[in-house]
Protein backbone atom coordinates (compact mmCIF):
# COMPACT_ATOMS: atom_id res chain seq x y z
CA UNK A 1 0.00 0.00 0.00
CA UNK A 2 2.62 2.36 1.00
CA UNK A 3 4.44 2.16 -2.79
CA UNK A 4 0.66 3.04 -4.06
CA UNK A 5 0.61 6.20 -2.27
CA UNK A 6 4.07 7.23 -3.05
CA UNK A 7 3.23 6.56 -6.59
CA UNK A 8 -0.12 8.75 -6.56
CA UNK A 9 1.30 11.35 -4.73
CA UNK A 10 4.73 11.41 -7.36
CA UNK A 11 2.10 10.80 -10.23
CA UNK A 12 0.08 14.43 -8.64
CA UNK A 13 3.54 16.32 -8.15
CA UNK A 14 4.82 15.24 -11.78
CA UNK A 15 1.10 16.46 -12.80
CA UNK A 16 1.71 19.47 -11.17
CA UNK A 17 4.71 20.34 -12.64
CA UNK A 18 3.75 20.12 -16.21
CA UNK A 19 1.06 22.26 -15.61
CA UNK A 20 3.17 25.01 -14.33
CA UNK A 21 5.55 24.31 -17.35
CA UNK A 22 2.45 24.17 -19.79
CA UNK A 23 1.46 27.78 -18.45
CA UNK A 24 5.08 29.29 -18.36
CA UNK A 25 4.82 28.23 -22.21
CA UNK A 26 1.60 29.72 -22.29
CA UNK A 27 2.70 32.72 -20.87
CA UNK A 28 5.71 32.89 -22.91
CA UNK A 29 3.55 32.27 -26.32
CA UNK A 30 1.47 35.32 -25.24
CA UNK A 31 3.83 37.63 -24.85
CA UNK A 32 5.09 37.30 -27.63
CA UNK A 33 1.60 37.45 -29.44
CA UNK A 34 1.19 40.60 -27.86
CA UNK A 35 4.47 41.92 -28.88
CA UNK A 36 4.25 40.85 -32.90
CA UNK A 37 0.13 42.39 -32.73
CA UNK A 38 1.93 45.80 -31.29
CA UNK A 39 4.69 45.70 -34.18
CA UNK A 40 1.56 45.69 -36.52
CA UNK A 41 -0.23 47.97 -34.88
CA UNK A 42 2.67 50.44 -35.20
CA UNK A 43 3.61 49.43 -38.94
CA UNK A 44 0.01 50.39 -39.84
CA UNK A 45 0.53 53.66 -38.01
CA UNK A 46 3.10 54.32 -39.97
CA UNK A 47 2.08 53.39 -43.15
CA UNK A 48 -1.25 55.62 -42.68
CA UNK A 49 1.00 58.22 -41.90
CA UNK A 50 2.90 58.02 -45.15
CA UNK A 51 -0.16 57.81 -47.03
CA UNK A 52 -1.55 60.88 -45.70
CA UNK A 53 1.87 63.12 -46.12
CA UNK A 54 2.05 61.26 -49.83
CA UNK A 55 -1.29 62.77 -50.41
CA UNK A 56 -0.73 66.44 -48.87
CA UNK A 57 2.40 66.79 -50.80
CA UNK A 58 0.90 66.04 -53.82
CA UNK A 59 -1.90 68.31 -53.47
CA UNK A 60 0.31 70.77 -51.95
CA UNK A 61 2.44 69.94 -55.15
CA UNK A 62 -0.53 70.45 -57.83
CA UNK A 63 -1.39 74.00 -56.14
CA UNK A 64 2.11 75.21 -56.93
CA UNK A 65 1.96 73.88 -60.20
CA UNK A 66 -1.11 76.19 -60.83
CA UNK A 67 0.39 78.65 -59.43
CA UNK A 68 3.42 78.65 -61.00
CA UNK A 69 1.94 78.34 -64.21
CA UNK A 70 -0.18 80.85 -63.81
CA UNK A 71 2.84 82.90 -63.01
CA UNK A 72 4.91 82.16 -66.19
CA UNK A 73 1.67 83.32 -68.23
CA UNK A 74 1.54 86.51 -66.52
CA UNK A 75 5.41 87.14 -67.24
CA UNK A 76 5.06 86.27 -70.36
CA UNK A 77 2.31 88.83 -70.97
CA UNK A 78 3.03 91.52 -68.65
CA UNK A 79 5.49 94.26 -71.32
């Protein structure tokens, strides 16, 4: 009887331990989920950014091509 109940009670503490292993891995596996998600998150950021100074430099581009044109046809006119 006594070698049953050293068994069980090795067979609970072996039990035991993979558990805590199991969630250390867990733990581990999450962190690092929420690390790569954040890495997105902030390469989205930045490509939104981009896109929206792309866009404002072109426009801001196009309005001094206007203007600039408009000023090459007034030199050209003016005596």
């Amino acid at each position: 009887m006594r070698w049953g109940i050293d068994t069980r009670t090795e067979e609970r503490e072996l039990k035991h331990v993979r558990r805590e292993g199991a969630l250390e891995s867990l733990s581990a596996a999450m962190t690092e989920v929420e690390k790569s998600h954040q890495q997105v998150v902030q390469r989205e950021r930045l490509h939104a950014i981009g896109r929206l100074t792309s866009g404002l430099s072109r426009d801001f581009n196009n309005s001094l091509s206007v203007i600039i044109g408009y000023s090459d046809l007034l030199i050209t006119h003016i005596p």
